[in-house]
N, C-alpha and C. Protein backbone atom coordinates (compact mmCIF):
# COMPACT_ATOMS: atom_id res chain seq x y z
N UNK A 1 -18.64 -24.34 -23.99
CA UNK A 1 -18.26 -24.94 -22.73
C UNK A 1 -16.96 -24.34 -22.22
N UNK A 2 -15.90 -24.01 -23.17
CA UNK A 2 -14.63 -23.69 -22.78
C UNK A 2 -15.17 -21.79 -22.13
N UNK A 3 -16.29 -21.25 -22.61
CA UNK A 3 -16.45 -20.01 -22.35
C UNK A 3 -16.59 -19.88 -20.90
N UNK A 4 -17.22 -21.01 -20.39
CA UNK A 4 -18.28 -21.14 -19.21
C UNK A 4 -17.15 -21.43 -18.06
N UNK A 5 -15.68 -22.33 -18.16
CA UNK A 5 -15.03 -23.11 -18.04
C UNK A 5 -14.29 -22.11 -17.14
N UNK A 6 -13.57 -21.10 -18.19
CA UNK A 6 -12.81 -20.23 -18.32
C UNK A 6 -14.23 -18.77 -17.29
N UNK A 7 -14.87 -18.84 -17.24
CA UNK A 7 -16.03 -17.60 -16.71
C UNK A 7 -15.87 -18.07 -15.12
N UNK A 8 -16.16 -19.23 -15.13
CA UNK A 8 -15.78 -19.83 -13.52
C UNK A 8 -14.33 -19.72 -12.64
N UNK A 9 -13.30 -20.28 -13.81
CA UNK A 9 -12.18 -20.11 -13.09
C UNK A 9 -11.97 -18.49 -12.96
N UNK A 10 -12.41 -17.60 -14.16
CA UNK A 10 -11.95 -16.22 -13.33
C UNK A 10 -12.64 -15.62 -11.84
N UNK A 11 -14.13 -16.56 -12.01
CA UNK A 11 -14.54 -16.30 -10.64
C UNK A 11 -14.30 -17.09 -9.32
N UNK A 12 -13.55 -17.93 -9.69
CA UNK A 12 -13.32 -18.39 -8.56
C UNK A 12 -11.87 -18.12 -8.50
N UNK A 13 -10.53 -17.49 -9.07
CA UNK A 13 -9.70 -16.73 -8.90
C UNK A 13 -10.22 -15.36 -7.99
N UNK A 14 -10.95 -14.62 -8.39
CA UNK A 14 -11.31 -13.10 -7.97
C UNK A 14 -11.68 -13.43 -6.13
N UNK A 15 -12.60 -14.35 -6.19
CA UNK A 15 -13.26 -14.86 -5.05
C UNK A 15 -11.64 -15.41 -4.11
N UNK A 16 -11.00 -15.91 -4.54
CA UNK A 16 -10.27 -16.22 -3.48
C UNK A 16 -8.78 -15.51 -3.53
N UNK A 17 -8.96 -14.09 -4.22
CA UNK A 17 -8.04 -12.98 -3.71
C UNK A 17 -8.65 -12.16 -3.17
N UNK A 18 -10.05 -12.23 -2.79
CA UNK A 18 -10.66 -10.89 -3.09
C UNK A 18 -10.53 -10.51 -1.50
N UNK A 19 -10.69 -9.03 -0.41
CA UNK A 19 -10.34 -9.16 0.26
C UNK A 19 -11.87 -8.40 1.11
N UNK A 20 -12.68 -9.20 1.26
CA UNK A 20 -14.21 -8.90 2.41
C UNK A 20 -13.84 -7.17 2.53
N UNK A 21 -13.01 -6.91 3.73
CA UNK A 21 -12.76 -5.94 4.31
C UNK A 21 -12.74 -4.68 3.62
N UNK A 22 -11.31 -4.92 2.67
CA UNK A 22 -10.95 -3.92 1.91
C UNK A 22 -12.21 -3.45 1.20
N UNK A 23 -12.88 -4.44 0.62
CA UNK A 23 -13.89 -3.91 -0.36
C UNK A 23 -15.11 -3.20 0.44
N UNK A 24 -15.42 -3.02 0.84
CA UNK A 24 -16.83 -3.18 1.68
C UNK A 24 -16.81 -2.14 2.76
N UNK A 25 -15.38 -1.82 3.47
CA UNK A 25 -15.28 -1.22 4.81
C UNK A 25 -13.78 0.03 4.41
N UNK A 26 -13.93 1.22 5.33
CA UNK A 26 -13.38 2.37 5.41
C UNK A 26 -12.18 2.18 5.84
N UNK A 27 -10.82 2.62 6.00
CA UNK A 27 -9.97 3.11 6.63
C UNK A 27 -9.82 4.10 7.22
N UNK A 28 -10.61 4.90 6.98
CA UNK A 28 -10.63 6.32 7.63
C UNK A 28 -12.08 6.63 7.51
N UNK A 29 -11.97 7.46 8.98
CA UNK A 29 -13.36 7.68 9.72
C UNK A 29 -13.66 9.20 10.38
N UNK A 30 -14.82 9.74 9.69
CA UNK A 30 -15.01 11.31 10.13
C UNK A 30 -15.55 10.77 11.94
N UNK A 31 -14.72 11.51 12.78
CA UNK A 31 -15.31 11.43 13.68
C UNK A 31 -15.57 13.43 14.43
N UNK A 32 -16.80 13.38 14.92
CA UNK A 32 -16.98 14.61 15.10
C UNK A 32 -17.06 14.63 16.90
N UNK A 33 -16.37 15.79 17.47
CA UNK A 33 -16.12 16.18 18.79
C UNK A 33 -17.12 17.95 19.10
N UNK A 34 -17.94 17.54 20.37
CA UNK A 34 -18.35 18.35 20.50
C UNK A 34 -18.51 18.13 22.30
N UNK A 35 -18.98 19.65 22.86
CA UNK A 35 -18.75 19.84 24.33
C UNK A 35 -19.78 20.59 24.66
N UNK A 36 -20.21 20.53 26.28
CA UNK A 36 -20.76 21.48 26.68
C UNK A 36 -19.90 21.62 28.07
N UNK A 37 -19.35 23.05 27.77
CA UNK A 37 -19.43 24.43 26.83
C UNK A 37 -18.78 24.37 26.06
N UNK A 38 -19.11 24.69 24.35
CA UNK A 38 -18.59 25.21 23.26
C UNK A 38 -16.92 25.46 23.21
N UNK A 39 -16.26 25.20 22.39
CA UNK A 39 -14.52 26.38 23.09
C UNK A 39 -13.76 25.49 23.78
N UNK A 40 -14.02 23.79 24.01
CA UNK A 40 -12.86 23.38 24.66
C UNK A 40 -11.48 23.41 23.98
N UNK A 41 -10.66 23.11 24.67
CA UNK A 41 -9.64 22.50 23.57
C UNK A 41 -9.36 21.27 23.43
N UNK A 42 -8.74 20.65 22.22
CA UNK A 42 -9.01 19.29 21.96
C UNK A 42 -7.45 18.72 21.59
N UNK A 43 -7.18 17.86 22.34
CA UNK A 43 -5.73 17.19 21.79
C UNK A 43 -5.79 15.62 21.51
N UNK A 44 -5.66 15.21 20.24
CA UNK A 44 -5.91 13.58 19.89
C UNK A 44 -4.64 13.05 19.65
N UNK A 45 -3.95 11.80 20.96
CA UNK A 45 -3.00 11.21 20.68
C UNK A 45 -3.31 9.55 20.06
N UNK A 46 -2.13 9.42 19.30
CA UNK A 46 -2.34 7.87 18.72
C UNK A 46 -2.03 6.76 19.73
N UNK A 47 -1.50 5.78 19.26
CA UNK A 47 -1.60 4.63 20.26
C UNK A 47 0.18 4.69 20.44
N UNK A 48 0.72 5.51 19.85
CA UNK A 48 2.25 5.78 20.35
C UNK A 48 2.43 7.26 20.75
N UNK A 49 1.20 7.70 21.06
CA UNK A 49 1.98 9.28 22.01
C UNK A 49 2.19 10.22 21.12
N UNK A 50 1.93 9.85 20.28
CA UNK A 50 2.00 11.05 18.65
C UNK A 50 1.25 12.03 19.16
N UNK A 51 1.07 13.35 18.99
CA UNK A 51 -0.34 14.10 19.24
C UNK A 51 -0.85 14.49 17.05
N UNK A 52 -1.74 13.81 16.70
CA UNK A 52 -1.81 13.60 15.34
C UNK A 52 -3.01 15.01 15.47
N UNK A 53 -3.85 15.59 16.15
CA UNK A 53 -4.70 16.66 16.59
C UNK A 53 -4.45 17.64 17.48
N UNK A 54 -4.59 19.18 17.24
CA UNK A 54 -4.70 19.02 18.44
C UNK A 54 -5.83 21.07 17.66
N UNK A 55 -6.77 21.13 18.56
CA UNK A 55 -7.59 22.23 18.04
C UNK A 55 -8.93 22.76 18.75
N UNK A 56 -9.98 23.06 18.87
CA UNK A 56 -11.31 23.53 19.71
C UNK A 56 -12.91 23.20 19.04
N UNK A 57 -13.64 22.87 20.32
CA UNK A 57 -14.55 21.97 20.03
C UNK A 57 -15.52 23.22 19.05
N UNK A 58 -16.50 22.86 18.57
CA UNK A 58 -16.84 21.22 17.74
C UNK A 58 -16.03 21.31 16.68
N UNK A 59 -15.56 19.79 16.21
CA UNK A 59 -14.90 19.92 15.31
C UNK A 59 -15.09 18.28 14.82
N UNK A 60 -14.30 18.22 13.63
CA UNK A 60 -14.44 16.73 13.04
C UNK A 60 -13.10 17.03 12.81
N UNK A 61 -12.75 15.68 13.03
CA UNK A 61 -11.27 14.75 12.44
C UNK A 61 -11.62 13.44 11.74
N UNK A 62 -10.52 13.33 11.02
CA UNK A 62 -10.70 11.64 10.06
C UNK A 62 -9.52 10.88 10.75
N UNK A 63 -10.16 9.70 11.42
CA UNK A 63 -9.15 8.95 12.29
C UNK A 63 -8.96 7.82 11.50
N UNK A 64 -7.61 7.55 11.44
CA UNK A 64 -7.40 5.72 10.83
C UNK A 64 -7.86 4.81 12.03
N UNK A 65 -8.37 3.62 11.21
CA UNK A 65 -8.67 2.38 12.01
C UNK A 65 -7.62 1.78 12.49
N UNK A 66 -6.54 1.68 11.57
CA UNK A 66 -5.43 0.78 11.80
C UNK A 66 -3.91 1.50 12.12
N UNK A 67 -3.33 1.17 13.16
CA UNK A 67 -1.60 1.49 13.17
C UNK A 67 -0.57 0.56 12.57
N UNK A 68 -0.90 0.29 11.78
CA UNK A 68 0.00 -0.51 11.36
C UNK A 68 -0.49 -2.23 10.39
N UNK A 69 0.25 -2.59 10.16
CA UNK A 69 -0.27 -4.30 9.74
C UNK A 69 -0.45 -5.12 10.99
N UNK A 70 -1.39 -5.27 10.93
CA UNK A 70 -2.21 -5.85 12.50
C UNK A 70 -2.71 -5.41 13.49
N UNK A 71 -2.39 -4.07 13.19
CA UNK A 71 -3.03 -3.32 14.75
C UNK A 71 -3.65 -2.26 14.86
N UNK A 72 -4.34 -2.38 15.69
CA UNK A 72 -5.57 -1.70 15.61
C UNK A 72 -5.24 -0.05 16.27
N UNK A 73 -5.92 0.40 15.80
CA UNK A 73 -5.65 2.10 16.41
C UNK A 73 -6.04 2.80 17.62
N UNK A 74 -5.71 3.21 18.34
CA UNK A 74 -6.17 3.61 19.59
C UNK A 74 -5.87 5.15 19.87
N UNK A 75 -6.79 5.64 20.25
CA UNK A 75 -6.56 7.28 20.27
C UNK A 75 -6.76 7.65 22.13
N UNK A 76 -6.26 8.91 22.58
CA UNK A 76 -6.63 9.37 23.99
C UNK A 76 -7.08 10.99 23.19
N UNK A 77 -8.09 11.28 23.75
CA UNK A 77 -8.42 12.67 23.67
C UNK A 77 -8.89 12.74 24.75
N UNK A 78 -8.28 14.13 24.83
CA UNK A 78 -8.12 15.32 26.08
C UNK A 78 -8.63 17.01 25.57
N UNK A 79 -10.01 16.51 26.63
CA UNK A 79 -10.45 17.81 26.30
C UNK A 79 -10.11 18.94 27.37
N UNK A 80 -9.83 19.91 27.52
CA UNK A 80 -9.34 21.27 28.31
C UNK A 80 -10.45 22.46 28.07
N UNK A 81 -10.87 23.62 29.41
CA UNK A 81 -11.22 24.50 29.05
C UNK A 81 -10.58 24.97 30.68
N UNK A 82 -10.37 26.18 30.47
CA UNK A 82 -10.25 27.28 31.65
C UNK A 82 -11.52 26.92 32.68
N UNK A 83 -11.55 26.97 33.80
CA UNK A 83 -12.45 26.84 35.11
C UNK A 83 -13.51 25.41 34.77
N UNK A 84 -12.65 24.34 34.08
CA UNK A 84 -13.54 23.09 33.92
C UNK A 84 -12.21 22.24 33.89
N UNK A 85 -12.58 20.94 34.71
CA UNK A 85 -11.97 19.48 35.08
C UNK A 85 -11.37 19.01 33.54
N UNK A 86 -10.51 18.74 33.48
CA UNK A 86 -9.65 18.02 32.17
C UNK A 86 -10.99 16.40 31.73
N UNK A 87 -11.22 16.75 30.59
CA UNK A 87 -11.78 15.14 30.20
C UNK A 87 -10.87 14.21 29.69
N UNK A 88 -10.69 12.88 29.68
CA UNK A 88 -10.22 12.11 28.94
C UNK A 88 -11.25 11.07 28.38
N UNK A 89 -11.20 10.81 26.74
CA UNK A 89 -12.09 9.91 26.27
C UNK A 89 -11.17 9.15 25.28
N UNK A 90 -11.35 8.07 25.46
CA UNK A 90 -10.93 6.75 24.77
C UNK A 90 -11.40 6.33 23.40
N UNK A 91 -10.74 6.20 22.27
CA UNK A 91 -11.44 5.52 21.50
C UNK A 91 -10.57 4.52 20.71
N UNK A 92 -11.12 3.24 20.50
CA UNK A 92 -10.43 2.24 20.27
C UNK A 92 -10.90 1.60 18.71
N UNK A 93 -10.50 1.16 17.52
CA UNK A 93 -10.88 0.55 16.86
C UNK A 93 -11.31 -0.94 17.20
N UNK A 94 -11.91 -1.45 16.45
CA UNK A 94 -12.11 -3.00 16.50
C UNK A 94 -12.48 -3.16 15.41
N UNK A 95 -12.28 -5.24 15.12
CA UNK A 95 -12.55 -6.04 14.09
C UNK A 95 -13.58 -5.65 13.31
N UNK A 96 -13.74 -5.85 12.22
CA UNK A 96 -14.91 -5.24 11.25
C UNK A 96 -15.34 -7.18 11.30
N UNK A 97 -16.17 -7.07 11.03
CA UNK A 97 -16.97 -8.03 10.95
C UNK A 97 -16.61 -8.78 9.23
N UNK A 98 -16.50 -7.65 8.02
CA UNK A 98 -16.07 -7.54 6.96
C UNK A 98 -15.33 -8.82 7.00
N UNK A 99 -13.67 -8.60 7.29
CA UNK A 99 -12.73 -9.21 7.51
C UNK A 99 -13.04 -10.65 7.79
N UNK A 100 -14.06 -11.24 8.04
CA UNK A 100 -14.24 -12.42 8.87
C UNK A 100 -14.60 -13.23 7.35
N UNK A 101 -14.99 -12.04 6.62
CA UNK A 101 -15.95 -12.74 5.42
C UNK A 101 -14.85 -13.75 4.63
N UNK A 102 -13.45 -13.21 4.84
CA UNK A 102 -12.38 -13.88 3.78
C UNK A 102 -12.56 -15.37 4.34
N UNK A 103 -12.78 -15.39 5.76
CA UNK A 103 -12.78 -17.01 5.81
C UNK A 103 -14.23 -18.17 4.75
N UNK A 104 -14.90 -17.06 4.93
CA UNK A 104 -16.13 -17.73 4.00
C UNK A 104 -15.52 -17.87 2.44
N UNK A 105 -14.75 -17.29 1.63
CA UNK A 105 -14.91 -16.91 0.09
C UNK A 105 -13.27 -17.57 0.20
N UNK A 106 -12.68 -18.00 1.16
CA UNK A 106 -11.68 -18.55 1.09
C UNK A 106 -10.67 -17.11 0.83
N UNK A 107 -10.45 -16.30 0.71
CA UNK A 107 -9.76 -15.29 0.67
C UNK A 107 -8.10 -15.42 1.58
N UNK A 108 -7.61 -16.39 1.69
CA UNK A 108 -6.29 -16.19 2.90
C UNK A 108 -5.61 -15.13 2.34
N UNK A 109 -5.22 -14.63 0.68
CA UNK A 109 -4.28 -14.06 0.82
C UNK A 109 -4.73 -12.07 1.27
N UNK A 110 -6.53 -12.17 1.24
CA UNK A 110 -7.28 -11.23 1.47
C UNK A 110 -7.03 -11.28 3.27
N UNK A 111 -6.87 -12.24 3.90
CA UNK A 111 -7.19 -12.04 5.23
C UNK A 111 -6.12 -12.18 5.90
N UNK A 112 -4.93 -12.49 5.08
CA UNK A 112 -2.75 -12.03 5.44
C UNK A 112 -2.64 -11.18 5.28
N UNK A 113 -3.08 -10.68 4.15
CA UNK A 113 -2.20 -9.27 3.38
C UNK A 113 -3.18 -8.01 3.03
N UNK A 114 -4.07 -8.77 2.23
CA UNK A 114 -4.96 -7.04 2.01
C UNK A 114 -5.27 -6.47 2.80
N UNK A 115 -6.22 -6.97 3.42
CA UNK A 115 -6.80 -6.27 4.69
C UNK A 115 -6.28 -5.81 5.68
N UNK A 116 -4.63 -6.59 6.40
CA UNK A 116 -4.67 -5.65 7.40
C UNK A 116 -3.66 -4.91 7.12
N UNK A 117 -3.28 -5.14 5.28
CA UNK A 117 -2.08 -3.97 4.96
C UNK A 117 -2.75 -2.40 4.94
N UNK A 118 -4.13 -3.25 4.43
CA UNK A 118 -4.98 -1.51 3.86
C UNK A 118 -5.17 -0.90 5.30
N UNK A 119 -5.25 -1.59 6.38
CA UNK A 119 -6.17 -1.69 7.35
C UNK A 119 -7.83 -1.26 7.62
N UNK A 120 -8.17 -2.16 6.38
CA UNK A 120 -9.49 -2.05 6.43
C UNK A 120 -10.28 -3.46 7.61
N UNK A 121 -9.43 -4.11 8.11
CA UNK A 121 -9.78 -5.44 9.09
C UNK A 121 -10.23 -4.70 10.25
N UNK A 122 -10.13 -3.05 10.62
CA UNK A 122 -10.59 -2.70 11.26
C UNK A 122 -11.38 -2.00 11.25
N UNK A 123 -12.30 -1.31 12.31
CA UNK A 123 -13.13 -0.19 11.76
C UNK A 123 -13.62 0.52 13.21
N UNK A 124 -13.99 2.19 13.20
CA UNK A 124 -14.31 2.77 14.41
C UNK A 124 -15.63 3.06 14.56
N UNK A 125 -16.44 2.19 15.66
CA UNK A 125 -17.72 1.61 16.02
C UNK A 125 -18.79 2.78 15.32
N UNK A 126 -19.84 2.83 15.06
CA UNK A 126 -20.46 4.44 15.14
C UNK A 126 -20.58 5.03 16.18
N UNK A 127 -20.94 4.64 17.33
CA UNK A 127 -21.03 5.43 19.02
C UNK A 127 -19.80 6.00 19.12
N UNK A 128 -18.40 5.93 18.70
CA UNK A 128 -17.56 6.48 18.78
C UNK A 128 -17.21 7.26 17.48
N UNK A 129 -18.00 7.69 16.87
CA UNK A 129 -17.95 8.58 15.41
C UNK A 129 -18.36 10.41 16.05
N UNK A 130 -19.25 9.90 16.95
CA UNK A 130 -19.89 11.38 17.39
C UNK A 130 -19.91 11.40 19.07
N UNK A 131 -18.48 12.09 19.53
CA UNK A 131 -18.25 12.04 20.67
C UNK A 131 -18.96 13.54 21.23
N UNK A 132 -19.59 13.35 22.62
CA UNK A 132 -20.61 14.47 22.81
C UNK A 132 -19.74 15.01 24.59
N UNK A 133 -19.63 15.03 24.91
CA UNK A 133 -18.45 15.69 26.26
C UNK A 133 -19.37 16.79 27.22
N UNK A 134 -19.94 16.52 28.43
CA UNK A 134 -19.98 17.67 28.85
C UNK A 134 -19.28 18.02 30.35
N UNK A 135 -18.24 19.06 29.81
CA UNK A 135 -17.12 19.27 31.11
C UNK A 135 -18.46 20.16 32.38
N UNK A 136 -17.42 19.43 33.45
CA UNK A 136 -17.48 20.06 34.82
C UNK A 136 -17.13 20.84 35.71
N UNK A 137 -17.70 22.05 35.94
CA UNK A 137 -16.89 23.33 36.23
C UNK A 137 -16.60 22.95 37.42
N UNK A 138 -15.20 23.61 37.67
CA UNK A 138 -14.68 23.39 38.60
C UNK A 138 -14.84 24.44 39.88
N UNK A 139 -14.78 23.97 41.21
CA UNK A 139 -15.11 24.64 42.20
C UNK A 139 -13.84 24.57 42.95
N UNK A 140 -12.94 25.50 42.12
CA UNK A 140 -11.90 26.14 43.11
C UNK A 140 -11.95 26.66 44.36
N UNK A 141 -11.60 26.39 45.38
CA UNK A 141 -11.54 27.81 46.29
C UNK A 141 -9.87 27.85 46.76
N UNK A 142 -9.36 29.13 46.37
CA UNK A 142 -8.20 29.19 47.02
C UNK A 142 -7.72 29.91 48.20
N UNK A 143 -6.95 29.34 48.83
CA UNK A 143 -6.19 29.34 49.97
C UNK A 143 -5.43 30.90 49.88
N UNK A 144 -5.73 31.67 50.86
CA UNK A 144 -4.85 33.33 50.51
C UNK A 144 -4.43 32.91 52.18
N UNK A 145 -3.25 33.23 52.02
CA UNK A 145 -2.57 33.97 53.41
C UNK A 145 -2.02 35.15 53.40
N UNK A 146 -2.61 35.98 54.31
CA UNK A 146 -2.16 37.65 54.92
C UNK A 146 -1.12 37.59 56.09
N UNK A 147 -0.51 38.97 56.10
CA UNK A 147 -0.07 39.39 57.01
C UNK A 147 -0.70 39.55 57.64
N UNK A 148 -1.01 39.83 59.50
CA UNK A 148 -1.65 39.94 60.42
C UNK A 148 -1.68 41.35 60.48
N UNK A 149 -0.41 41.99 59.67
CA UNK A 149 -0.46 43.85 60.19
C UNK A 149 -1.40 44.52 58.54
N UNK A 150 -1.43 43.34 57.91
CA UNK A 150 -1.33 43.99 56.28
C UNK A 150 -3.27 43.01 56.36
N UNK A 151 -4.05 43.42 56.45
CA UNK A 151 -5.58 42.45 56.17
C UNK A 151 -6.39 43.32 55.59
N UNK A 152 -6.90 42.75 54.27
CA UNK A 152 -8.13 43.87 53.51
C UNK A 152 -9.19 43.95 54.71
N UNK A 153 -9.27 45.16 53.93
CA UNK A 153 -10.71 45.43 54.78
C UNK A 153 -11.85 44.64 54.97
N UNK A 154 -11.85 43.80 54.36
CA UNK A 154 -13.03 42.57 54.81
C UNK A 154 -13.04 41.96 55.78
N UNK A 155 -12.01 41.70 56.33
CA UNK A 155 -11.43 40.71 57.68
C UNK A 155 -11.29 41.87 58.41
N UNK A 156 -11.66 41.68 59.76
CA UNK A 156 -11.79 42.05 60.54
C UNK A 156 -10.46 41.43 62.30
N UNK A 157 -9.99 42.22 62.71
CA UNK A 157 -8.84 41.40 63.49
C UNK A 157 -9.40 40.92 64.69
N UNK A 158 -10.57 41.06 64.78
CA UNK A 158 -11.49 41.35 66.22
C UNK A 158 -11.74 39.62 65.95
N UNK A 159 -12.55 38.96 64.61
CA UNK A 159 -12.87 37.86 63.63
C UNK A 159 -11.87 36.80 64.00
N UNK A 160 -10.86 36.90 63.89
CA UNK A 160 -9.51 36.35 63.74
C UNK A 160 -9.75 35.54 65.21
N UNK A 161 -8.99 33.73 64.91
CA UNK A 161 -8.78 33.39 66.02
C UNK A 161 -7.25 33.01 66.55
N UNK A 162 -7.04 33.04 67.24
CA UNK A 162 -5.32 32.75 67.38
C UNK A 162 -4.96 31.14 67.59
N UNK A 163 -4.15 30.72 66.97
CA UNK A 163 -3.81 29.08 66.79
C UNK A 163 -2.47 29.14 68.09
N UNK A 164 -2.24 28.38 68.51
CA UNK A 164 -1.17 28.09 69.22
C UNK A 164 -0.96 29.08 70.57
């Protein structure tokens, strides 16, 4: 009886340190970046302006869930290519579902301290694991001004209308 006694209290010790999140869920997350066209460039800032990335598509990075004890991670990526519109894409962590479990198993000191020290209380969705981008070429046209005595041969002065 004292075996059985003693078998319970260690499980119901384990059970109410134990921490849902930590056990069960990632802190860090392969996320893979890719574009059409091939060759962008890629710059990943954190949720304080850090640039923690910065390199050309396709590529994978391992992003943390968490900034800190309590907070969740937030990234801006900026994709760039020569004769294509700048992208910006967002990606935000959120609550793991995990984390919720400490309220079931009684876990408080799992759902104060472990979890959002490890920051496993968070986690980055899968739709945002495999970001797919396709930039938009841009339709420059630029503005040239000539001399009236100095005009390539394409223009013609005959063509020309006079303003004022």
């Amino acid at each position: 009886m004292k075996a059985l006694t003693k078998l319970f209290l260690l499980c119901t010790l384990v059970v109410s340190v134990s921490s849902c999140a930590t056990i069960f869920t990632a802190t860090k997350y392969q996320v893979s970046f890719n574009t059409t066209p091939d060759g962008a460039g890629i710059t990943i800032e954190n949720r304080d302006g850090k640039v923690i990335f910065e390199g050309v598509t396709p590529t994978t990075v391992r992003l943390k869930s968490a900034a800190g004890y309590m907070k969740k991670e937030e990234y801006i990526i900026t994709f760039t290519k020569n004769g294509y519109a700048q992208k910006i894409v967002n990606i935000s962590a959120n609550l793991d579902g995990w984390y919720i479990g400490n309220i079931l198993l009684g876990g408080f000191i799992g759902m104060l301290i472990v979890d959002p020290a490890s920051g496993a209380m968070y986690k980055i969705a899968k739709e945002d694991r495999a970001i797919n981008e396709t930039l938009q070429p841009t339709n420059e046209q630029a503005l040239q001004v000539y001399d009236i005595n100095n005009l390539p041969d394409n223009i013609n002065k005959e063509d020309l209308i006079r303003i004022g």
